[in-house]
Each structure stands twice: as C-alpha cells, then as structure tokens.
Protein backbone atom coordinates (compact mmCIF):
# COMPACT_ATOMS: atom_id res chain seq x y z
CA UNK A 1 10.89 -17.02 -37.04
CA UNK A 2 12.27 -15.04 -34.00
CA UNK A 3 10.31 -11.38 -33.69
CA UNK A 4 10.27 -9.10 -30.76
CA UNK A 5 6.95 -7.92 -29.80
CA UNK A 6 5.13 -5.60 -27.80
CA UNK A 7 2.34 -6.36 -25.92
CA UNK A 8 -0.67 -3.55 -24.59
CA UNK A 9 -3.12 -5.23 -22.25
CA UNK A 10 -5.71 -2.80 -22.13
CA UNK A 11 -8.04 -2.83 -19.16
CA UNK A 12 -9.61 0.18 -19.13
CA UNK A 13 -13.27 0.69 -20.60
CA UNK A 14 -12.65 0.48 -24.28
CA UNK A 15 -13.74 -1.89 -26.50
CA UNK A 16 -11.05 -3.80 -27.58
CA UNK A 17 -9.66 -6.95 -27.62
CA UNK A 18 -7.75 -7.67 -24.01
CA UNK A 19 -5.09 -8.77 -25.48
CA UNK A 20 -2.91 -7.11 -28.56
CA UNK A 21 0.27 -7.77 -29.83
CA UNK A 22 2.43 -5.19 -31.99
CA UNK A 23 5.31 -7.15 -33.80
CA UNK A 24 8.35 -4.64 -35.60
CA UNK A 25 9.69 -6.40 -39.03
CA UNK A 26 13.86 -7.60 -38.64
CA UNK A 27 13.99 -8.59 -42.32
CA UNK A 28 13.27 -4.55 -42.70
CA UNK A 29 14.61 -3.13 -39.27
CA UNK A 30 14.78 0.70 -40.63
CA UNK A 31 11.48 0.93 -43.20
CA UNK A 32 8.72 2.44 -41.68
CA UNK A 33 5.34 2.91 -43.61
CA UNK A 34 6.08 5.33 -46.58
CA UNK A 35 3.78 8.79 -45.65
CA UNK A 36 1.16 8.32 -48.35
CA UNK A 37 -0.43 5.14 -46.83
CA UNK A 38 -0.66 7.31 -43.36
CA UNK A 39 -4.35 7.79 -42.20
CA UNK A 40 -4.13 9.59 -38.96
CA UNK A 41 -1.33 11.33 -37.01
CA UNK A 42 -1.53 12.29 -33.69
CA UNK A 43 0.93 13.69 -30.61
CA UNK A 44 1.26 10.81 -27.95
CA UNK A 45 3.74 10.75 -24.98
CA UNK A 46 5.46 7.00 -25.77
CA UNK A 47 5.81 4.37 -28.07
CA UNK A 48 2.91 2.56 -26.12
CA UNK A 49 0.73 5.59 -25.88
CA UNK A 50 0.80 5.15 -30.02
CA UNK A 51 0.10 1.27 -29.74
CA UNK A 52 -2.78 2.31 -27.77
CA UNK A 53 -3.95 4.67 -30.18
CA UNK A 54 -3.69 2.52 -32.84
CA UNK A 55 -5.47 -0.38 -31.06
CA UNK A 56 -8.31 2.03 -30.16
CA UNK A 57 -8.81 2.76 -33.99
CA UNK A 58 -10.79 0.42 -35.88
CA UNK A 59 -9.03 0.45 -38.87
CA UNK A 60 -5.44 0.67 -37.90
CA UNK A 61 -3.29 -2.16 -38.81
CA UNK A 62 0.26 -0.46 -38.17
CA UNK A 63 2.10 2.41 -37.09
CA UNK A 64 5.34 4.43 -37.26
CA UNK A 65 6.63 6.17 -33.94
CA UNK A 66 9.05 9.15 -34.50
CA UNK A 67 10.54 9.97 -31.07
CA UNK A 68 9.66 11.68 -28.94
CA UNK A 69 5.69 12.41 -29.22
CA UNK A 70 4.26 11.35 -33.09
CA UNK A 71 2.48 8.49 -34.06
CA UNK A 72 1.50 8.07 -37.47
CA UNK A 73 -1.67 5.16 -38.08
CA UNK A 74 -2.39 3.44 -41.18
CA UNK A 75 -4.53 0.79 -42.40
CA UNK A 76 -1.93 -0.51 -44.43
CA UNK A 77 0.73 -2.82 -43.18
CA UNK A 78 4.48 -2.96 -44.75
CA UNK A 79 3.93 -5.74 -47.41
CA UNK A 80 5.98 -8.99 -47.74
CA UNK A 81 9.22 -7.06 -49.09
CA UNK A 82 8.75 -3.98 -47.13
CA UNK A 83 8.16 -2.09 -50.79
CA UNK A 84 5.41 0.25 -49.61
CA UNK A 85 7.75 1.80 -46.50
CA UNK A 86 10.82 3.93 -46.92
CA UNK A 87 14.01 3.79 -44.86
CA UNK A 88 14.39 6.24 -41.81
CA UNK A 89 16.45 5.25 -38.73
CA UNK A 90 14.47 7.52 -36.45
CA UNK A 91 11.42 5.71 -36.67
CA UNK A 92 10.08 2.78 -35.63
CA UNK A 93 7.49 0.57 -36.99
CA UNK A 94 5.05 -2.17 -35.79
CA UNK A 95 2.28 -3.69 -36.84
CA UNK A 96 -0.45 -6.18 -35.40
CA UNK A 97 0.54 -9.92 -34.71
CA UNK A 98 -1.20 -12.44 -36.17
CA UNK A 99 -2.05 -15.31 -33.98
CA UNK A 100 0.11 -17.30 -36.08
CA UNK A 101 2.70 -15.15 -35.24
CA UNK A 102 2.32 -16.00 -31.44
CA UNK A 103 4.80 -18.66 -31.21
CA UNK A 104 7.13 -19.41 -28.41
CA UNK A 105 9.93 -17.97 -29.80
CA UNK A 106 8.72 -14.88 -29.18
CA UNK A 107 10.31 -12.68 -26.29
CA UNK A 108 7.15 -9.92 -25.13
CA UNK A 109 7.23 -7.71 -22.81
CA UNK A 110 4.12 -7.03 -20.62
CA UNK A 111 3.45 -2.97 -19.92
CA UNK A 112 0.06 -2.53 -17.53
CA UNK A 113 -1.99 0.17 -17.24
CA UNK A 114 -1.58 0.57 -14.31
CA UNK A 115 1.19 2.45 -12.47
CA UNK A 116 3.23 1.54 -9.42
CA UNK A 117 4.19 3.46 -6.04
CA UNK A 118 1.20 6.12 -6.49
CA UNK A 119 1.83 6.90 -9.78
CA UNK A 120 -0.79 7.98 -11.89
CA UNK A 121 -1.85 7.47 -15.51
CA UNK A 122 -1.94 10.10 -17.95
CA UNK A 123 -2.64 10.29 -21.62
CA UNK A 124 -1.38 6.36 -21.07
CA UNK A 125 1.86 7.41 -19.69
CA UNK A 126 2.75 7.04 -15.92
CA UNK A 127 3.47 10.17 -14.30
CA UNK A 128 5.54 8.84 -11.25
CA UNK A 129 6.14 10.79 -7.80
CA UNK A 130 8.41 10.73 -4.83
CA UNK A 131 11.63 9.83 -6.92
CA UNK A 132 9.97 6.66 -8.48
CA UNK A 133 11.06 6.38 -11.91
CA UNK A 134 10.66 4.18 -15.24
CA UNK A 135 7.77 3.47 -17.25
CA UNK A 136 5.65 2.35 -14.72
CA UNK A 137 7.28 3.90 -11.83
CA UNK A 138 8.59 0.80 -10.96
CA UNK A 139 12.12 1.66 -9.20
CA UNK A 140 13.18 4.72 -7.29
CA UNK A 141 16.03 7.15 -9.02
CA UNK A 142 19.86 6.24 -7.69
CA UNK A 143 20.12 10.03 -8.10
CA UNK A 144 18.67 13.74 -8.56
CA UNK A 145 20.20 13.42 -12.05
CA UNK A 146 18.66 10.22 -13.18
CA UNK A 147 15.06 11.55 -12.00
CA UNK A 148 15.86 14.46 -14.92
CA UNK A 149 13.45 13.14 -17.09
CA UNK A 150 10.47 12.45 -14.66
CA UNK A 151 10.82 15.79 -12.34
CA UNK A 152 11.75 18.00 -14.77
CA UNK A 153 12.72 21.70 -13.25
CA UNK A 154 11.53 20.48 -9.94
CA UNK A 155 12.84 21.51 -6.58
CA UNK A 156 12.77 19.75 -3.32
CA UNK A 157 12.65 16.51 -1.36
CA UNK A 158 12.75 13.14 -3.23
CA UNK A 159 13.77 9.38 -2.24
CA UNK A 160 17.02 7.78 -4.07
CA UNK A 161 18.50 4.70 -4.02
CA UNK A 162 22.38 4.57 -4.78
CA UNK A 163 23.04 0.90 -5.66
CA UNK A 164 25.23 0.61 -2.36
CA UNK A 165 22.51 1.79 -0.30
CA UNK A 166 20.75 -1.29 1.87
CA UNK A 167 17.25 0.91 1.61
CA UNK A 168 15.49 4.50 0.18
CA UNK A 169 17.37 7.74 1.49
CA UNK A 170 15.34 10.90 1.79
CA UNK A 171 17.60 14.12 0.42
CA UNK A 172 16.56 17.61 -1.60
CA UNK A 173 17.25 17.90 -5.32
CA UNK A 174 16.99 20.28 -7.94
CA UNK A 175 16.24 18.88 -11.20
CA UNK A 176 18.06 21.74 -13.44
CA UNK A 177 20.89 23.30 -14.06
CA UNK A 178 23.79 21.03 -13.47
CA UNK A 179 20.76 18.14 -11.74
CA UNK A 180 21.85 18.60 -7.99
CA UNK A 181 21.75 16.06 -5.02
CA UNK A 182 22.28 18.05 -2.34
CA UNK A 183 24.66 17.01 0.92
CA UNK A 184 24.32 20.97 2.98
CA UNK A 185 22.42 23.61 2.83
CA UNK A 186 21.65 26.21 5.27
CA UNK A 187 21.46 29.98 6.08
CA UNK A 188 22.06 31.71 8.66
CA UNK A 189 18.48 33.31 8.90
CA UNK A 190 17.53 29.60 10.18
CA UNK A 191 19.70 29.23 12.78
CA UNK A 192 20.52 25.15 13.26
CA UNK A 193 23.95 24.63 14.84
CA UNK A 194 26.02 22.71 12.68
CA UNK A 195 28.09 21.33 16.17
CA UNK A 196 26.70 18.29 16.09
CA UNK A 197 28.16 14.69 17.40
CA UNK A 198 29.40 11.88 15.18
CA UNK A 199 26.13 9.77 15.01
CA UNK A 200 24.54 13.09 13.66
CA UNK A 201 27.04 13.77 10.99
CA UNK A 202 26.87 10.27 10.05
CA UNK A 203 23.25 9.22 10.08
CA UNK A 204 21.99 13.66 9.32
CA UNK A 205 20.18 16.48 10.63
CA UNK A 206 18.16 19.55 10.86
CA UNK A 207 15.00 20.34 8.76
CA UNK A 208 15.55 18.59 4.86
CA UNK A 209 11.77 20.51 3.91
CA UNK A 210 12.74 23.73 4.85
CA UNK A 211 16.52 23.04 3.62
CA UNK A 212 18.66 23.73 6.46
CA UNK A 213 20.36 20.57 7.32
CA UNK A 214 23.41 17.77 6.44
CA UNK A 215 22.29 15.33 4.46
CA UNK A 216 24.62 12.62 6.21
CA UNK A 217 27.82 11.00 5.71
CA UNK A 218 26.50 7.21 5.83
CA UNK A 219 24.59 8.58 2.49
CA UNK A 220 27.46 10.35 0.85
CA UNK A 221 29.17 7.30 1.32
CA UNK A 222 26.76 5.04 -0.30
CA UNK A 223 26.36 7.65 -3.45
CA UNK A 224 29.82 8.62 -3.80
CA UNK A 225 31.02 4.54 -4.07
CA UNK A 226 28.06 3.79 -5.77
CA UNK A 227 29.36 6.07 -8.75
CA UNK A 228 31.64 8.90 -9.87
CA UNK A 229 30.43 12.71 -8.43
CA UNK A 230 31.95 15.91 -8.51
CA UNK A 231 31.03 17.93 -5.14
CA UNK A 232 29.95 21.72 -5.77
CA UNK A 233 30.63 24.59 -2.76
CA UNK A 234 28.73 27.33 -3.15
CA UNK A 235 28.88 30.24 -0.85
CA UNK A 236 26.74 33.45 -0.96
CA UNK A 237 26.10 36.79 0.02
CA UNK A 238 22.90 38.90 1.27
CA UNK A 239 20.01 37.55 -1.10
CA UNK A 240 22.50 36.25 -3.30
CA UNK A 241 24.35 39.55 -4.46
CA UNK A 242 27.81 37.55 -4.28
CA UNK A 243 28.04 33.84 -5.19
CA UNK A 244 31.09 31.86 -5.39
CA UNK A 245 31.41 28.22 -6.49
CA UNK A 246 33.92 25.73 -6.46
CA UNK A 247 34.14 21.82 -7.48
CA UNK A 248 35.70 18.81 -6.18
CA UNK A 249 36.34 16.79 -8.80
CA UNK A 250 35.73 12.92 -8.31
CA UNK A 251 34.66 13.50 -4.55
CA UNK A 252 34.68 10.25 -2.38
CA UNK A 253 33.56 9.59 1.51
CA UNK A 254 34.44 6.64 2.47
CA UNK A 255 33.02 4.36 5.11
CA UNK A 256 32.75 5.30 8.29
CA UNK A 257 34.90 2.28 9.23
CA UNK A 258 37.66 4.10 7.58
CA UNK A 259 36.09 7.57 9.65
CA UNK A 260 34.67 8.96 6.81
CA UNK A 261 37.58 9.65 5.25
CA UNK A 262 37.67 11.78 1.68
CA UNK A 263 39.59 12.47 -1.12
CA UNK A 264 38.98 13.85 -4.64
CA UNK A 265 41.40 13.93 -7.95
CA UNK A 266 41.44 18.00 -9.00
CA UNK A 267 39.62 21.44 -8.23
CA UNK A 268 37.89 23.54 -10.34
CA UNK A 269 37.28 27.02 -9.60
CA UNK A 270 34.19 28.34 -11.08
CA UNK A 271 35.33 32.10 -12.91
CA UNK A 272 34.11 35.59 -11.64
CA UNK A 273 31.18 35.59 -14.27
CA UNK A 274 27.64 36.47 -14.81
CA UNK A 275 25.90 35.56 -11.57
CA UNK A 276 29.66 34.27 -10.37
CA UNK A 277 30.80 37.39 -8.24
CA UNK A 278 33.55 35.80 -5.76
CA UNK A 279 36.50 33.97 -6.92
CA UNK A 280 37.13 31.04 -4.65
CA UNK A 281 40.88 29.27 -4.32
CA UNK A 282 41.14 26.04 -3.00
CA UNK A 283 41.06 26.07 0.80
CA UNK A 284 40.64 22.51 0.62
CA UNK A 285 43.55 21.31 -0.16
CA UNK A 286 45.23 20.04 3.01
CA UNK A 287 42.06 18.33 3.82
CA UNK A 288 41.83 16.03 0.68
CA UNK A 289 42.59 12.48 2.36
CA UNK A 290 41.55 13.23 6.13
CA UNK A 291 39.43 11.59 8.43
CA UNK A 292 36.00 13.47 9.28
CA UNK A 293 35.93 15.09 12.59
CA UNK A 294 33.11 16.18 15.29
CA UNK A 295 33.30 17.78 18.53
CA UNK A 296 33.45 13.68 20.10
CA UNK A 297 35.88 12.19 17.86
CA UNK A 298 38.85 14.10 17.27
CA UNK A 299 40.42 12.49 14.08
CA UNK A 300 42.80 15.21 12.95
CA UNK A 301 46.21 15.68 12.96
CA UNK A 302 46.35 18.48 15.41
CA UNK A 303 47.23 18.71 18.88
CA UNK A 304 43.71 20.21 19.70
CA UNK A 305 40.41 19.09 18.89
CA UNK A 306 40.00 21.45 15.59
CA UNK A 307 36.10 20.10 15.34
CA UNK A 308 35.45 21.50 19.07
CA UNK A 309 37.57 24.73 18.52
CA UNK A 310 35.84 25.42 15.27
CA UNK A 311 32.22 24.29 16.46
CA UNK A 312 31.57 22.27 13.69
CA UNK A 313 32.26 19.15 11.91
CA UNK A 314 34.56 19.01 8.68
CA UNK A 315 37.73 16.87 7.59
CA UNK A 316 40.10 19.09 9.30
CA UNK A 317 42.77 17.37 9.09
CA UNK A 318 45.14 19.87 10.89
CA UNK A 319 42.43 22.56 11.50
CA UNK A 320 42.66 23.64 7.55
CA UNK A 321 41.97 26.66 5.94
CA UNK A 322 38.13 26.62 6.07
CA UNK A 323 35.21 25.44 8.30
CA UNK A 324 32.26 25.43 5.52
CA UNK A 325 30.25 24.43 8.57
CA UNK A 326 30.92 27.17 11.17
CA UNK A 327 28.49 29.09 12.28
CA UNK A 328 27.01 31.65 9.91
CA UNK A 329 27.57 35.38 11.25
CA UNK A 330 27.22 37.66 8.61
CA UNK A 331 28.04 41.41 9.94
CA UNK A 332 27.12 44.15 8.19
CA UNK A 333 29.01 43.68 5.06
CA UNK A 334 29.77 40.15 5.04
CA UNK A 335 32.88 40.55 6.66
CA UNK A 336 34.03 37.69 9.34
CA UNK A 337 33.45 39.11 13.10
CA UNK A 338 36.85 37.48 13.81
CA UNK A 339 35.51 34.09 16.60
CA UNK A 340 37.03 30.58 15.97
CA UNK A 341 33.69 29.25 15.06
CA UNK A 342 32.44 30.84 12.37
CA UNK A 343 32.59 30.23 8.65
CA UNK A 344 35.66 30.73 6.71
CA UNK A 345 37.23 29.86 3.68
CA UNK A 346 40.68 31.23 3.70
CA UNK A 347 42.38 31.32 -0.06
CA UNK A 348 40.07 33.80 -1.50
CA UNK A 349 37.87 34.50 0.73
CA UNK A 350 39.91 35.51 3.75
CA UNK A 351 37.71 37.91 5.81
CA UNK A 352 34.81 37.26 4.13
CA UNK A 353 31.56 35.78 5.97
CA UNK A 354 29.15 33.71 4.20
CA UNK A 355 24.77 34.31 4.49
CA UNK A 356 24.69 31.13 3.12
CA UNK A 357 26.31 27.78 1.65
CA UNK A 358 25.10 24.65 -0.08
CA UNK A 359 27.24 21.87 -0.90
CA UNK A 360 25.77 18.92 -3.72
CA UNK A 361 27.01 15.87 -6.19
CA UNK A 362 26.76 16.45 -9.67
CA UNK A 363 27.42 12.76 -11.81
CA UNK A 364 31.15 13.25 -13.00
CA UNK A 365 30.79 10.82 -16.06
C-alpha cells in the first residue's frame, strides 16, 4: 500500500535511532488522535520540530500537528479503523513506520539538520539569512514579498532571485506594510547625483546600505517580466510631515534591447489620509510606453536631449511632466527654486519640491 512519509534523520547528540520514519494514515486522511489519548503537548515551530519531539520521547508512538506551533504526543496510535481519533481538517496526524511499512512504494522526503547558506538551527527550525529562504534555507527569495515569512518586519539589504535573472541581485527591502522591493531611494541630505550615464542606470548606483541609490534597470527588467508588480512613488516632505504616494499598476521595463522601455495598465492615486498629506495626479502619463533616457542616449521624442536638460535619467518621452530623479533642492518650504534640473512632479504637485522620494514593486497578484 502507497503511504507518504516523513523522514527525521537526527544527528545531533540524542539518543535515538538515526533513522525514523513518520507515516500519516490515507484510509483516514482527516482523523487525528481523539484528545483523551494525548500525553504531552508542547509549542514547536514546524511539523518536523513535533516529529522531533515525538522521536525524542520514549513513549511516543504518534502525534497530531495543529498549525502553526502545537504538537500533541501520545502513546497511542490511531487503531486499524481510525475509531480512537476524531475528524478535524486542521490537523495532521502521523505516526511511526513500521519496518514493514518501508517498502518501495513509498515516496519520503529527507529534511537534515542541518541548514544551508549560513543558516542556523533553532528549536529544530532553520532560521535562514541574507534572503535565503525555505525550510532549510535552501533557495534565495525571487522577491522582498516572498521573504515575508523568514524576515519578518525587517528592513534593509537582502539578495533575490527573479526567475529571469541569470544570478543573485543585491537590492533593500522592507518586509511590512505592503512587502517592498525597492528600485530608488534617496534624500537630498545625501547628496548622490542622479545624472548618471546609461551603463549606470542600467547595471545601478550609489550607496544600497545607506539607501541612496537606483537599484538598476537590468534588475527591474528581470523582476518586472519575471512576474506581475505594481510600482509605488512616494514623495516627502521635511522629516516626513507631507507624504504623497502614487501606484503604477502592472509596471513593466523591458529589456534594454528594446531601451528600457515601460508601460503599465492604470494609476492609482493614494487619498489625502492619515499619514497621506499630498494628493498626487498622474504626471506620468505621457511617459507610459517610452524609451528610458540618460544624459548619453537621448531616446525621447523631443528635439533636445530632455535627460541632459533635466540632469537626470527618466522615460521622458517628450520631456514629461516630472523628473522623479532631478536633483533634490528643497528651499525653505518645499517649494521648487525654479532650475531645469530639479525634481518635479507637475499634476499636483506643481511648485512643490520634494526632501525625499522612494520608488518600489509591490506583487500585483
């Protein structure tokens, strides 16, 4: 008879059998062990944190596992007709193989104890670093919002991997609110010039630890095609006493065969509420289906160069109604100081000057 298994090898200093084999019961699929035959319950962080438990107990036979942290031990096992269990469909029971059970129809699956990419084991759980995720931190994250469940509320640098991408790609994350990858973020206290050449735009620059840079457009490409994102500008005031955001929805850079080139399907413009103090319009608008542009490849559709007149790099398309790179010259109200290559975003925010401005993917599905 066909029964999936899992398998604990155990090589740490216990002592126990190398080798133990937890089988679940498909002629009963839902019944777990009824609560009265229960002789120990403890708080674990996985399903093979509670196999380990239970193989570390002398007298455990079986267990129920009742996501996300309990695992309840008994000496008891289901019996043939699964009469001494109860149905729940938010539990899941095993119980110890016998060897005559060990057949090769059997599919296992192997879990070490050991944990990959400096990782390190605790309370039999791997605790993974530098965007390595999965149970043994065996793969790196193709996002900030699929490393959610491993970097919980953490802030700042991580590798990814979108699936496109040849090899790992340094970039900042936050892993809250809406679970940011970040693509710009700067203020104007820290001074990097944003007129940069093409191979800078494309490959990145400036300081990623001490966020003040552009992640790169090689790497938005690679995430953006990889799957769907929404793009988030957000400008703000001194120390963040005005803060305006705005989404792209179903934002896409393209190769840089095809320069770059972007487009997204609709806007959404985040309401004056709470912390949201500026209401942004969509200066973007014109832009949506443009070639990128720097100072030393002039792919707009003006007459000028509108990268070298604006001092900045953007998909200007012809010159636009915003530079969300320009240089950051905040006077003494936020108000623009009136030069050609300074921030400005246009419908809403005409004659308004930024302090700073972050741009990041959120997952759209």
């Amino acid at each position: 008879m066909f029964l999936p298994v899992l398998i604990v090898f155990d090589i740490l200093s216990f002592a126990l059998p190398d080798n133990v084999t937890y089988k679940s019961r498909p002629d009963c699929p839902t019944t777990v062990l009824d609560a009265t035959i229960i002789t120990k319950s403890v708080e674990v962080k996985s399903i093979i944190a509670c196999a380990r438990e239970c193989q570390r107990d002398k007298i455990c036979l079986a267990f129920n596992f009742l996501e996300p942290n309990i695992c309840q031990m008994s000496s008891s096992e289901l019996d043939n007709t699964c009469s001494n269990g109860y149905n729940n469909v938010h539990e899941k029971y095993y119980q110890r193989a016998n060897n005559s059970d060990n057949d090769q129809t059997m599919t296992t699956t192997t879990v070490p104890t050991t944990c990959l990419h400096g990782g390190s084991l605790v309370n039999s759980t791997c605790q993974c670093v530098n965007g390595y995720i999965g149970s043994k931190c065996e793969r790196l994250m193709e996002d900030c919002t699929e490393g959610y469940p491993y970097y919980q509320s953490q802030f700042g640098t991580f590798d990814i991997q979108p699936s496109l991408s040849p090899s790992p790609i340094k970039t900042c994350c936050w892993m809250d609110y809406d679970l940011r990858t970040y693509y710009q973020l700067r203020h104007y206290t820290t001074g990097i010039s944003f007129n940069r050449n093409w191979t800078s735009y494309s490959n990145g620059f400036g300081d990623i630890q001490n966020m003040d840079f552009w992640w790169g457009n090689q790497y938005a490409y690679y995430l953006t095609n990889s799957r769907q994102y929404n793009l988030v500008l957000q400008v703000s005031g001194e120390d963040n006493n005005d803060i305006g955001n705005i989404v792209y929805e179903n934002f896409v850079v393209q190769n840089e065969a095809s320069n770059y080139t972007m487009t997204y399907s609709s806007v959404y413009i985040i309401p004056v509420k709470d912390m949201i103090t500026l209401a942004m319009n969509d200066s973007m608008e014109s832009s949506n289906g443009s070639s990128f542009s720097t100072y030393d490849q002039d792919n707009d559709n003006s007459a000028g160069n509108c990268a070298s007149t604006h001092g900045a790099g953007w998909w200007f398309n012809n010159c636009t109604d915003c530079n969300p790179n320009g240089q950051l010259w905040p006077g003494g109200n936020s108000t623009r100081v009136g030069v050609e290559n300074e921030f400005f975003w246009n419908n809403g925010l005409s004659g308004w000057s930024a302090w700073a401005t972050a741009l990041w993917f959120t997952r759209s599905t």
